[in-house]
C-alpha atoms as a PDB file:
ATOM      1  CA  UNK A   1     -54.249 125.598  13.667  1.00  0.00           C
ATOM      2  CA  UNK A   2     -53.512 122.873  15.989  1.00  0.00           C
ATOM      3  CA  UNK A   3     -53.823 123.885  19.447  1.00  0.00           C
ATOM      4  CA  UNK A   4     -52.664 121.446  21.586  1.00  0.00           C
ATOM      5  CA  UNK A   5     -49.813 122.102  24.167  1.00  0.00           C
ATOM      6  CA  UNK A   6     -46.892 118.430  24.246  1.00  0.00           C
ATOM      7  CA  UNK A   7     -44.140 117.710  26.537  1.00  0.00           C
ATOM      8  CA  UNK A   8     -40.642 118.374  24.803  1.00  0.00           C
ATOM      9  CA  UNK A   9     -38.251 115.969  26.325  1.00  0.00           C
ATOM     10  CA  UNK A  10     -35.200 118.441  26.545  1.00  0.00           C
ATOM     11  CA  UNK A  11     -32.537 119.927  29.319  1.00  0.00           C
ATOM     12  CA  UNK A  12     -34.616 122.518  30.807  1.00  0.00           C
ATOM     13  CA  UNK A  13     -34.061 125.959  29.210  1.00  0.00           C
ATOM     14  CA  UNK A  14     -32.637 124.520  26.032  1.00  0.00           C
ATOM     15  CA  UNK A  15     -34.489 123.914  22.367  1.00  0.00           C
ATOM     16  CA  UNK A  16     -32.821 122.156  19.762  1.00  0.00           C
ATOM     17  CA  UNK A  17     -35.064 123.216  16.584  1.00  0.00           C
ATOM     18  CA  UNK A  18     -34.302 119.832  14.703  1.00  0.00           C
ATOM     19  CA  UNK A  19     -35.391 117.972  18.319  1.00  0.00           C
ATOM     20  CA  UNK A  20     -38.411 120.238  18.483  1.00  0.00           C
ATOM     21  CA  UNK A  21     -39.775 119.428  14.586  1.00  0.00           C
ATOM     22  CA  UNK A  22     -39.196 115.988  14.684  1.00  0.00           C
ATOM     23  CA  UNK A  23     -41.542 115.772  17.695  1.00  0.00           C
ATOM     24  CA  UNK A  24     -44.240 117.828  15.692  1.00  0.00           C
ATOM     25  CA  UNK A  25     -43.795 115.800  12.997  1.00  0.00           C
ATOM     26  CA  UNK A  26     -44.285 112.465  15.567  1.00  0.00           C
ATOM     27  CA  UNK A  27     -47.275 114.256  17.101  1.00  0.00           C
ATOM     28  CA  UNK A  28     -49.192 115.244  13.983  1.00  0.00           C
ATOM     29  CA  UNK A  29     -48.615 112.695  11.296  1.00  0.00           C
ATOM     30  CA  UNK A  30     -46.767 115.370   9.384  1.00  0.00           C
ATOM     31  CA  UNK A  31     -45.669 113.041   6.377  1.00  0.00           C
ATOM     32  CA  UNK A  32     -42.097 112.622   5.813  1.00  0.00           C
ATOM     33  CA  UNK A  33     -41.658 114.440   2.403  1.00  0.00           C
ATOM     34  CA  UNK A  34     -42.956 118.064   4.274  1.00  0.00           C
ATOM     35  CA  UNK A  35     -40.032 119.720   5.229  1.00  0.00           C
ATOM     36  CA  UNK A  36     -40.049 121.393   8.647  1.00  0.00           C
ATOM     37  CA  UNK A  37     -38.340 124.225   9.950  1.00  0.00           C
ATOM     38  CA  UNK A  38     -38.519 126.191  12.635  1.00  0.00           C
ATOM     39  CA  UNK A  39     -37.043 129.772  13.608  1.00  0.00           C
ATOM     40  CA  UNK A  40     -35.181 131.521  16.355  1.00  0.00           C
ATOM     41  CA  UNK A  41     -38.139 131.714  19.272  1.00  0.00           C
ATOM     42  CA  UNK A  42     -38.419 135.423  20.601  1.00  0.00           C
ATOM     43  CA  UNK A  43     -40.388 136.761  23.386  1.00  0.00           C
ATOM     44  CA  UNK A  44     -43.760 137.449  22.092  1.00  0.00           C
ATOM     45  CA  UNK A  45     -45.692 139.007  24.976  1.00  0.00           C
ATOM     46  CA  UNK A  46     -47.164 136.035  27.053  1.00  0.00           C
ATOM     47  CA  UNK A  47     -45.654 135.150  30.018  1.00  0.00           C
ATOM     48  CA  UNK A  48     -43.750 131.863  30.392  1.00  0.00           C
ATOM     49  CA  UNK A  49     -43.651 131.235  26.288  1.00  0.00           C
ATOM     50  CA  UNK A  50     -41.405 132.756  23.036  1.00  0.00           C
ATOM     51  CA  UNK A  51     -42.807 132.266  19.915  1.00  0.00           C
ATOM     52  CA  UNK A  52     -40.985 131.066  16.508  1.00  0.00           C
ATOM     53  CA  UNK A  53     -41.762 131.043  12.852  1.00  0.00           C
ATOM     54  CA  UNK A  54     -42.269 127.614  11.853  1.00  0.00           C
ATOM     55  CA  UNK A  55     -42.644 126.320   8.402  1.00  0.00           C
ATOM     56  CA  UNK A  56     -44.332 123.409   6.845  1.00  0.00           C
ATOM     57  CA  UNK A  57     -42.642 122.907   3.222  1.00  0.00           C
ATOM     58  CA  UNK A  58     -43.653 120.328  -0.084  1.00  0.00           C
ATOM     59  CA  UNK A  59     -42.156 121.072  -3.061  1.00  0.00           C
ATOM     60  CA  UNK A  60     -43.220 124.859  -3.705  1.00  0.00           C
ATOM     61  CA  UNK A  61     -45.848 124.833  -1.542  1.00  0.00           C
ATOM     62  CA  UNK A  62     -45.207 126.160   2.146  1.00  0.00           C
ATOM     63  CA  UNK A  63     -47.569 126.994   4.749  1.00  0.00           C
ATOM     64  CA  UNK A  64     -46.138 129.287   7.719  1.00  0.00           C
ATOM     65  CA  UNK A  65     -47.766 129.275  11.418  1.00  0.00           C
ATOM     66  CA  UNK A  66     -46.182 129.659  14.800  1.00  0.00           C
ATOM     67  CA  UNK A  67     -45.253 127.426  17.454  1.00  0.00           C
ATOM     68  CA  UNK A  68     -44.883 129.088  20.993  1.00  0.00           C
ATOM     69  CA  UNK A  69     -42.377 127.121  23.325  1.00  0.00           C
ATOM     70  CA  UNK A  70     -42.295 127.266  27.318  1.00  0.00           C
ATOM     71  CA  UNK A  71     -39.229 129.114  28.942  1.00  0.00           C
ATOM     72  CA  UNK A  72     -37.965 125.953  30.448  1.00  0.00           C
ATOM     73  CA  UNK A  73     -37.776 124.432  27.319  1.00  0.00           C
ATOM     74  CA  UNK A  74     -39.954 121.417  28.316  1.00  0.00           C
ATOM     75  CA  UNK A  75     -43.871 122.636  26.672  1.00  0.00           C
ATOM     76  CA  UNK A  76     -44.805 124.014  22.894  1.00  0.00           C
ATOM     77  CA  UNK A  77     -48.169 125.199  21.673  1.00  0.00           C
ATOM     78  CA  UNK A  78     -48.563 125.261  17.539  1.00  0.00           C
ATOM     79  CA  UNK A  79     -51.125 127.489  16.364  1.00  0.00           C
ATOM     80  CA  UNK A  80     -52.036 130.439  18.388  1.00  0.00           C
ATOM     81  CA  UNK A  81     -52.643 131.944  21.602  1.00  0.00           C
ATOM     82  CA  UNK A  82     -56.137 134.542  22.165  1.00  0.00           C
ATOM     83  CA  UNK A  83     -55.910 137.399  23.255  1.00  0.00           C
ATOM     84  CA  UNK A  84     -59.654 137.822  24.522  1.00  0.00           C
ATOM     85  CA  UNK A  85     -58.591 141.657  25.611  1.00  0.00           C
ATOM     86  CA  UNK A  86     -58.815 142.201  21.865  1.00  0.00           C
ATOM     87  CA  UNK A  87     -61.738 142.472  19.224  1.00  0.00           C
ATOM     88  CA  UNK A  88     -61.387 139.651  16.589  1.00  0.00           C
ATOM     89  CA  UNK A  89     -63.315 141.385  13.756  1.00  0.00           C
ATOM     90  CA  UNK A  90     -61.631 144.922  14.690  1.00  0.00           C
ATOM     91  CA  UNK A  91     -58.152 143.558  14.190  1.00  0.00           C
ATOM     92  CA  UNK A  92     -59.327 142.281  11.051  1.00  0.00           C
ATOM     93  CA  UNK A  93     -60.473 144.928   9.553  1.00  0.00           C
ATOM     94  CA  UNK A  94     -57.713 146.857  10.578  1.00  0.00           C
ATOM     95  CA  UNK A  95     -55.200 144.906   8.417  1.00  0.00           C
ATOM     96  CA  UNK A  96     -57.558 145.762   5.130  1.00  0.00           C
ATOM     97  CA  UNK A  97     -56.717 148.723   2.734  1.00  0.00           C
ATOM     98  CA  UNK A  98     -59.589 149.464   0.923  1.00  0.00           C
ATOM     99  CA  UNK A  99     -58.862 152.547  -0.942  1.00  0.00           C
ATOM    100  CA  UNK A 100     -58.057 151.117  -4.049  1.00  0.00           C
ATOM    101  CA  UNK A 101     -60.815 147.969  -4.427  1.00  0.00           C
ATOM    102  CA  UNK A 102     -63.579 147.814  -6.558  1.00  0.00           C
ATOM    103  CA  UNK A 103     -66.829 147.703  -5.134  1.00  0.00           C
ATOM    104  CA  UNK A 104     -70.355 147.809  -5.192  1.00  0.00           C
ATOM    105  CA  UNK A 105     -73.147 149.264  -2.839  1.00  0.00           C
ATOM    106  CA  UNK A 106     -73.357 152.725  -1.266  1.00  0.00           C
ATOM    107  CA  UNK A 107     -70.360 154.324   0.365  1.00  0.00           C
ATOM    108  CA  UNK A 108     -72.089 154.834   3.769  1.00  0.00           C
ATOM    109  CA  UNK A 109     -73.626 151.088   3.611  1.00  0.00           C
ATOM    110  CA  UNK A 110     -73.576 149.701   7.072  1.00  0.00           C
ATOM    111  CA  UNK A 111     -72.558 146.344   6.259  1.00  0.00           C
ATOM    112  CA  UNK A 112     -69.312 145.790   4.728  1.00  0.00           C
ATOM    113  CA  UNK A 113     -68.577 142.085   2.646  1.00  0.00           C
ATOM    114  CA  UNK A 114     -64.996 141.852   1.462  1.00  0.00           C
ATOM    115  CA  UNK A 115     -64.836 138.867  -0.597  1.00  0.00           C
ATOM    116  CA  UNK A 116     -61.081 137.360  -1.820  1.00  0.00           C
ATOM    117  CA  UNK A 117     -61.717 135.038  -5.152  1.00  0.00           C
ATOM    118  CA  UNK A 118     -60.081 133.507  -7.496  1.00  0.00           C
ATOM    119  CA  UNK A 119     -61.648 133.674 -11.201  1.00  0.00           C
ATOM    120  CA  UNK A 120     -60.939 130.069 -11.779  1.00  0.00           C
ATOM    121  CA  UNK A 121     -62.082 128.734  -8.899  1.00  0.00           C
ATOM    122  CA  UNK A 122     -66.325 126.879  -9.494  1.00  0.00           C
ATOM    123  CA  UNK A 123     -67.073 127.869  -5.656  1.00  0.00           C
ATOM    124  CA  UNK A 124     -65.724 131.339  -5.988  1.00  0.00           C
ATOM    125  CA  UNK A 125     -68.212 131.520  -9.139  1.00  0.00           C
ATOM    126  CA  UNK A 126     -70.897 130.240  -6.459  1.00  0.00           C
ATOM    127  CA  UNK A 127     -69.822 133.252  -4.131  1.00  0.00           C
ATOM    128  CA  UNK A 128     -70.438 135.455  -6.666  1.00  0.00           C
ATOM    129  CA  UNK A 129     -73.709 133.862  -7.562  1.00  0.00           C
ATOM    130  CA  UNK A 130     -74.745 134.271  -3.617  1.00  0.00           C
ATOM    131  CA  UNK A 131     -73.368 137.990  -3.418  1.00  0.00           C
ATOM    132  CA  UNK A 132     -74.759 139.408  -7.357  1.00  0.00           C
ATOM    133  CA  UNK A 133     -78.105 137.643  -6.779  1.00  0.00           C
ATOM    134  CA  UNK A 134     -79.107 136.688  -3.549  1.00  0.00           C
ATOM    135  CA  UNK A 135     -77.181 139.302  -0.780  1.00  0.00           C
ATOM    136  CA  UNK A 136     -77.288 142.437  -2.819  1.00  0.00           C
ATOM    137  CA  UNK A 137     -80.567 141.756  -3.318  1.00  0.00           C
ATOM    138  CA  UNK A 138     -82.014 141.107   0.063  1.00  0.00           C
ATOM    139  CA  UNK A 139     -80.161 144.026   1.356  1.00  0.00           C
ATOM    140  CA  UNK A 140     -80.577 146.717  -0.659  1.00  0.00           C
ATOM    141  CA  UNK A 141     -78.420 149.874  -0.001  1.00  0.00           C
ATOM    142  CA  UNK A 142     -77.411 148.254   3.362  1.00  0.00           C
ATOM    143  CA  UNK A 143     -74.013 146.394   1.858  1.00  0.00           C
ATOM    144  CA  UNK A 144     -71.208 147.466   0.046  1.00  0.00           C
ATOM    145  CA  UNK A 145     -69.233 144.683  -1.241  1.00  0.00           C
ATOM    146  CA  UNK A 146     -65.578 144.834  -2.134  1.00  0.00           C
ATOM    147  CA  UNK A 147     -63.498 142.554  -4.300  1.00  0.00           C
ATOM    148  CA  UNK A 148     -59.892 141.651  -3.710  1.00  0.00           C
ATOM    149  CA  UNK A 149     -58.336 139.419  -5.470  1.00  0.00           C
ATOM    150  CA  UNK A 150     -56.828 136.087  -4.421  1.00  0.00           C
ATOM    151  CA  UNK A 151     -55.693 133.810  -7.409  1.00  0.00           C
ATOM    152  CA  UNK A 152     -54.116 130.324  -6.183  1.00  0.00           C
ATOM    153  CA  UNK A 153     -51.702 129.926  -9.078  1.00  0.00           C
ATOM    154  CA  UNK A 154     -50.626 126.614  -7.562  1.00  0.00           C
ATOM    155  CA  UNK A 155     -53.599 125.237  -8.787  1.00  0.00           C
ATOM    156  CA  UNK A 156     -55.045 127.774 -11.007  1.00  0.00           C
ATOM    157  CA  UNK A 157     -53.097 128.952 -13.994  1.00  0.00           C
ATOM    158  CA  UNK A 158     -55.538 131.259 -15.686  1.00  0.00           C
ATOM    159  CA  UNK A 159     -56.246 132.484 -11.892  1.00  0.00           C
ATOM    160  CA  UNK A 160     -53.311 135.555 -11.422  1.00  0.00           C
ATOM    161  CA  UNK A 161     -53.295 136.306 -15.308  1.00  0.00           C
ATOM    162  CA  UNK A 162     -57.364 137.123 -15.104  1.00  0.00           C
ATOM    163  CA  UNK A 163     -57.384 138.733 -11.736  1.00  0.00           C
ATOM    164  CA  UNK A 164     -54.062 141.097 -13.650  1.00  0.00           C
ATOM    165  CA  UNK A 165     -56.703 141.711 -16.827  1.00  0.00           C
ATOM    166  CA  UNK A 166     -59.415 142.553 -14.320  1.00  0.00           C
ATOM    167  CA  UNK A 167     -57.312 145.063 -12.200  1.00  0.00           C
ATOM    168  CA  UNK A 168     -56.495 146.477 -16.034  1.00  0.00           C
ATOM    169  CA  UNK A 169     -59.893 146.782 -16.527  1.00  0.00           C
ATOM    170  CA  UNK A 170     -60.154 148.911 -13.414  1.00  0.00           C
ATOM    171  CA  UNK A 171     -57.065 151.764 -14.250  1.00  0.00           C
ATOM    172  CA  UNK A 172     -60.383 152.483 -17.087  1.00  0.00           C
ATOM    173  CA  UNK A 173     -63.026 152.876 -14.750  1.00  0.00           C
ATOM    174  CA  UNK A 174     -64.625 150.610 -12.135  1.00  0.00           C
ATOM    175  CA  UNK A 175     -67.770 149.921 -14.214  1.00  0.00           C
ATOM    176  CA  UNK A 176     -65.337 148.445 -16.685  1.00  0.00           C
ATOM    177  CA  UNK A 177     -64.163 146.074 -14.187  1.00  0.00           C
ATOM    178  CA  UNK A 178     -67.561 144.490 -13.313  1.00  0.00           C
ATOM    179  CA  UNK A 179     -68.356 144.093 -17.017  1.00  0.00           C
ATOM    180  CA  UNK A 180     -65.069 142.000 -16.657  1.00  0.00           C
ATOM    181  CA  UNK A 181     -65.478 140.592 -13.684  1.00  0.00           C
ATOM    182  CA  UNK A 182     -68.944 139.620 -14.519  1.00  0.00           C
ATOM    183  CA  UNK A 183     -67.886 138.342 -17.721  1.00  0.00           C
ATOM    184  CA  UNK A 184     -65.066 136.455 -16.339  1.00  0.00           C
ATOM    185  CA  UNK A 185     -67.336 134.247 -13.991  1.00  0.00           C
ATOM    186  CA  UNK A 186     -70.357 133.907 -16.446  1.00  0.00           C
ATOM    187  CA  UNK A 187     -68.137 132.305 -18.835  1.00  0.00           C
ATOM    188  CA  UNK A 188     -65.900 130.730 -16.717  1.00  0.00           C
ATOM    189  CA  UNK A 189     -65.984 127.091 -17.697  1.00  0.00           C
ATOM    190  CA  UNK A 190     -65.311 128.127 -21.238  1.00  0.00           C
ATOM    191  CA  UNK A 191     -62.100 129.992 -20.353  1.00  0.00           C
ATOM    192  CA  UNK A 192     -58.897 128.415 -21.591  1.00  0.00           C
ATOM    193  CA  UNK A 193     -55.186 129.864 -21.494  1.00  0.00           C
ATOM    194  CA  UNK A 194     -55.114 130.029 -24.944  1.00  0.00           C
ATOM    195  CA  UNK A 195     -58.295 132.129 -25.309  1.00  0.00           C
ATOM    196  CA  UNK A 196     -57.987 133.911 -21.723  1.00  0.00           C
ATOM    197  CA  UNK A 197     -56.492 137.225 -23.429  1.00  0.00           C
ATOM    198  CA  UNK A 198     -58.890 137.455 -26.170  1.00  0.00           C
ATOM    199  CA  UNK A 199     -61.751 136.926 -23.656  1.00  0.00           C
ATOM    200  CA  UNK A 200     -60.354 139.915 -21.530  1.00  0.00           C
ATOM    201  CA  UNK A 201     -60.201 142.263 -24.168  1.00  0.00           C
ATOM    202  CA  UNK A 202     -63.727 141.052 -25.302  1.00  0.00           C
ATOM    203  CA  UNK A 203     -65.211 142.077 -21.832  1.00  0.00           C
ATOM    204  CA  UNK A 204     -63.394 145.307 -22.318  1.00  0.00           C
ATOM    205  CA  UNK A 205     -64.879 145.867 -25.886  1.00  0.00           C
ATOM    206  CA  UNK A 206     -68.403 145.246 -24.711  1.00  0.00           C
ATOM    207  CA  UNK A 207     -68.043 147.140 -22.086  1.00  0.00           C
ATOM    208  CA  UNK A 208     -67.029 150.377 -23.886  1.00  0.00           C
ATOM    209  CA  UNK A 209     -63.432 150.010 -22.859  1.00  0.00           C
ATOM    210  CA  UNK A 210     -60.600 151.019 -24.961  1.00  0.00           C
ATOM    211  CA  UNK A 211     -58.855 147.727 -26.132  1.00  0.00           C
ATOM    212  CA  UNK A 212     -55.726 148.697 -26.649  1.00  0.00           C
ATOM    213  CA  UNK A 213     -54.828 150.872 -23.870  1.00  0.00           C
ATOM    214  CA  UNK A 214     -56.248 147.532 -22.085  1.00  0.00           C
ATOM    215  CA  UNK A 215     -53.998 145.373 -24.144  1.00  0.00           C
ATOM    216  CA  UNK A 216     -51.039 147.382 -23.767  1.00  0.00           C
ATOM    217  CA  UNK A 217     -51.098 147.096 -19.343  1.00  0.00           C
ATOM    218  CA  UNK A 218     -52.385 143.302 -19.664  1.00  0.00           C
ATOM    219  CA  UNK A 219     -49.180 142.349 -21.964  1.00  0.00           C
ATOM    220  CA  UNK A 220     -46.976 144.533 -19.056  1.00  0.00           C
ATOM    221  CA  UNK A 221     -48.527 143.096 -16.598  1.00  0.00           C
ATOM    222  CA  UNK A 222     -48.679 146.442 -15.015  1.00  0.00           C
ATOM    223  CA  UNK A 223     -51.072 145.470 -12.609  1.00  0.00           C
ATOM    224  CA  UNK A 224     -49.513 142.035 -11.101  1.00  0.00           C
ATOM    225  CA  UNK A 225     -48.288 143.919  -7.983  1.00  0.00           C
ATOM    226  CA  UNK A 226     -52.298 145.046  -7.312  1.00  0.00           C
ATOM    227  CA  UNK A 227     -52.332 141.667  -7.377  1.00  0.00           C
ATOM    228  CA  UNK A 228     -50.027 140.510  -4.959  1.00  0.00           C
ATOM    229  CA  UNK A 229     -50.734 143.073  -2.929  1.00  0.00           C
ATOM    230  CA  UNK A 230     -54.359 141.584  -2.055  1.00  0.00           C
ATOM    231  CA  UNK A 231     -53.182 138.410  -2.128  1.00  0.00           C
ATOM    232  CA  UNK A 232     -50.874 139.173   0.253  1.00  0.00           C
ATOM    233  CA  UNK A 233     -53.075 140.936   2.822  1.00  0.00           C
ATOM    234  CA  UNK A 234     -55.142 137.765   2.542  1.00  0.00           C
ATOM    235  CA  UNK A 235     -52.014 136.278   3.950  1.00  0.00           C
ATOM    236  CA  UNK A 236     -51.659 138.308   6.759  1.00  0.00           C
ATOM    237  CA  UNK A 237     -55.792 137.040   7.568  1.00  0.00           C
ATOM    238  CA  UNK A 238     -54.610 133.954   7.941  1.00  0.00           C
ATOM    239  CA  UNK A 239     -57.424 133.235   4.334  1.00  0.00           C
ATOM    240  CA  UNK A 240     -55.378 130.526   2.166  1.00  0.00           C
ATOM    241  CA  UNK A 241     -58.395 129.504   0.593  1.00  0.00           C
ATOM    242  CA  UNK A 242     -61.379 130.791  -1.845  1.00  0.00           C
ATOM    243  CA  UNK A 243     -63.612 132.078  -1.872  1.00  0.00           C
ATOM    244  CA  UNK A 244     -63.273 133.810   1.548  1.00  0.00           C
ATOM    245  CA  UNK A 245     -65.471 136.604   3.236  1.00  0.00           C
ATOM    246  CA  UNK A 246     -65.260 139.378   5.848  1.00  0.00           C
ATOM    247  CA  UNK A 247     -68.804 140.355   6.879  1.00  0.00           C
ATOM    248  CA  UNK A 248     -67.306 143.438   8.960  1.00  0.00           C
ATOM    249  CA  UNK A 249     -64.707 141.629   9.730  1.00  0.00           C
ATOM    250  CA  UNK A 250     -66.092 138.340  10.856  1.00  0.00           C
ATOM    251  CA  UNK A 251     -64.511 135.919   8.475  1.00  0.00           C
ATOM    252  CA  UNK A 252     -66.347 133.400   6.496  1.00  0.00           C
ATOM    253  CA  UNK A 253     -64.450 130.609   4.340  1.00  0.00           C
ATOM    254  CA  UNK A 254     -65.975 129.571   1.828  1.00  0.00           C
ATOM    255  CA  UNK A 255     -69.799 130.169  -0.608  1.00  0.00           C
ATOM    256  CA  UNK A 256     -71.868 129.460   2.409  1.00  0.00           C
ATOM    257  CA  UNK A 257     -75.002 131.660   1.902  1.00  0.00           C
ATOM    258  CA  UNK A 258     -76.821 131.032   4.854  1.00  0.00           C
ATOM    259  CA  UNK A 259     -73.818 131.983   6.978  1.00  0.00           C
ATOM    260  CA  UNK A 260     -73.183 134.971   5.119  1.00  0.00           C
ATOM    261  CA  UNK A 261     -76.342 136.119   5.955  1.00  0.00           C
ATOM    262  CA  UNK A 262     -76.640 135.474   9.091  1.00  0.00           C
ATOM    263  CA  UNK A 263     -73.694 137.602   9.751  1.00  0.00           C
ATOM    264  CA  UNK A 264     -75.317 140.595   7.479  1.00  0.00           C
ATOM    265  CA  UNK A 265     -78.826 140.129  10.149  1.00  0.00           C
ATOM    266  CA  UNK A 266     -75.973 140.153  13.295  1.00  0.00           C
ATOM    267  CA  UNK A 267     -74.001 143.223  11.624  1.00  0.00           C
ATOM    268  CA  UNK A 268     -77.104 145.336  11.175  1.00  0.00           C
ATOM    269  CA  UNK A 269     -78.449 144.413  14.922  1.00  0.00           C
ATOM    270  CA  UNK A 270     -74.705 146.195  15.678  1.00  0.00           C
ATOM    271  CA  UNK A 271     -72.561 143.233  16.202  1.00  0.00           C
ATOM    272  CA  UNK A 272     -69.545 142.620  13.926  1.00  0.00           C
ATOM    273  CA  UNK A 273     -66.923 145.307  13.534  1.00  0.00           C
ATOM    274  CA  UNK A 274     -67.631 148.162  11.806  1.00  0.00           C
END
């Protein structure tokens, strides 16, 4: 976010929205073919500002953020204000639902690494690399480590469809979802659309799956709204990118092992939510 407070040259009390982005836009660099547009500021629960949506919109992409603007009409702030009365980690673990995600480590593991990946991502396969060979290991029975899934299909077209075959994988039984999961990211620079749904069901064939119940939710894409559903959540973290990590809540972007475990050390010293 970019948090930096500018002088708005308007009649004080009044905001004109279009006055407002074109002086973001001035301020930032924000290049002319990125559409802005802001909302209707509310109050927002810090004194002397309202907040407003904004939106920053090329093409299909859009990125959303908030830009807070002083009663008088004269200050803005885009990004964020702190509020250091409140536990980072905490809140971010209290926006996760768990209940339904694979994962792997005990149940009463006093470390908890939710990782959001992308199947066709190369640094997500790194993550996976760092947490299946390197974290697991070092730790052992002191992490449980939960997948959601977070496929960028604006870059990634096999992304959403594997993350949906994975989640099918899953309505079987979770160890049928690692052997696709697994499979997915060991192979991954051989996938191809065209060979994507015969890979799937291959995972689910060596893994002692049955194929065509498999076959018969990947070609419904029964379980796309799974899918959303993490990737949404993700969105409400404020994680666009993958691979991205909560190490009890602190949040790491991107497959940076030394940082990862540094947070595991600071989580089992007690630090970290929990």
């Amino acid at each position: 976010s970019l948090l930096a407070v500018a002088a708005l040259a308007l009649p004080a009390g009044a905001l004109d929205n279009a006055v407002l982005a074109e002086h973001i836009r001035e301020s930032y660099n924000v290049p002319a073919a990125v559409e802005i547009s802001v909302g209707t500021p509310t109050a927002a629960g810090v004194p002397g500002f309202k907040k407003a949506p904004i939106t920053f919109k090329r093409g299909e992409s859009a990125q959303q953020d908030s830009v807070w603007v002083s009663d008088n009409g004269k200050h803005y702030l885009l990004g964020s204000f702190k509020d250091m009365s409140t536990n980072p980690d905490q809140e971010r673990l209290a926006k996760l639902d768990l209940s339904a995600s694979p994962a792997r480590g005990p149940k009463k593991a006093p470390v908890t690494v939710v990782q959001y990946t992308d199947f066709e991502c190369p640094f997500c396969q790194k993550g996976y690399e760092i947490m299946q060979e390197r974290i697991m290991k070092d730790y052992p029975g002191k992490v449980r480590w939960f997948y959601k899934s977070l496929p960028l299909v604006s870059i990634h077209t096999m992304a959403e469809p594997a993350a949906m075959g994975a989640e099918c994988a899953k309505l079987q039984s979770q160890d049928l979802f690692c052997n696709v999961h697994d499979g997915l990211f060991a192979g991954q620079r051989e996938l191809t659309p065209e060979t994507l749904a015969d890979k799937l069901a291959g995972f689910v064939k060596a893994g002692g799956g049955d194929v065509k119940a498999f076959e018969a939710c990947y070609e419904a894409k029964k379980t796309l709204g799974a899918v959303s559903k993490d990737a949404a959540e993700a969105e409400s973290l404020g994680i666009s990118g993958t691979p991205a990590f909560l190490v009890n809540g602190h949040l790491v972007s991107g497959a940076d092992y030394a940082t990862i475990k540094r947070l595991v050390d600071e989580a089992l010293q007690g630090r970290h939510g929990k």
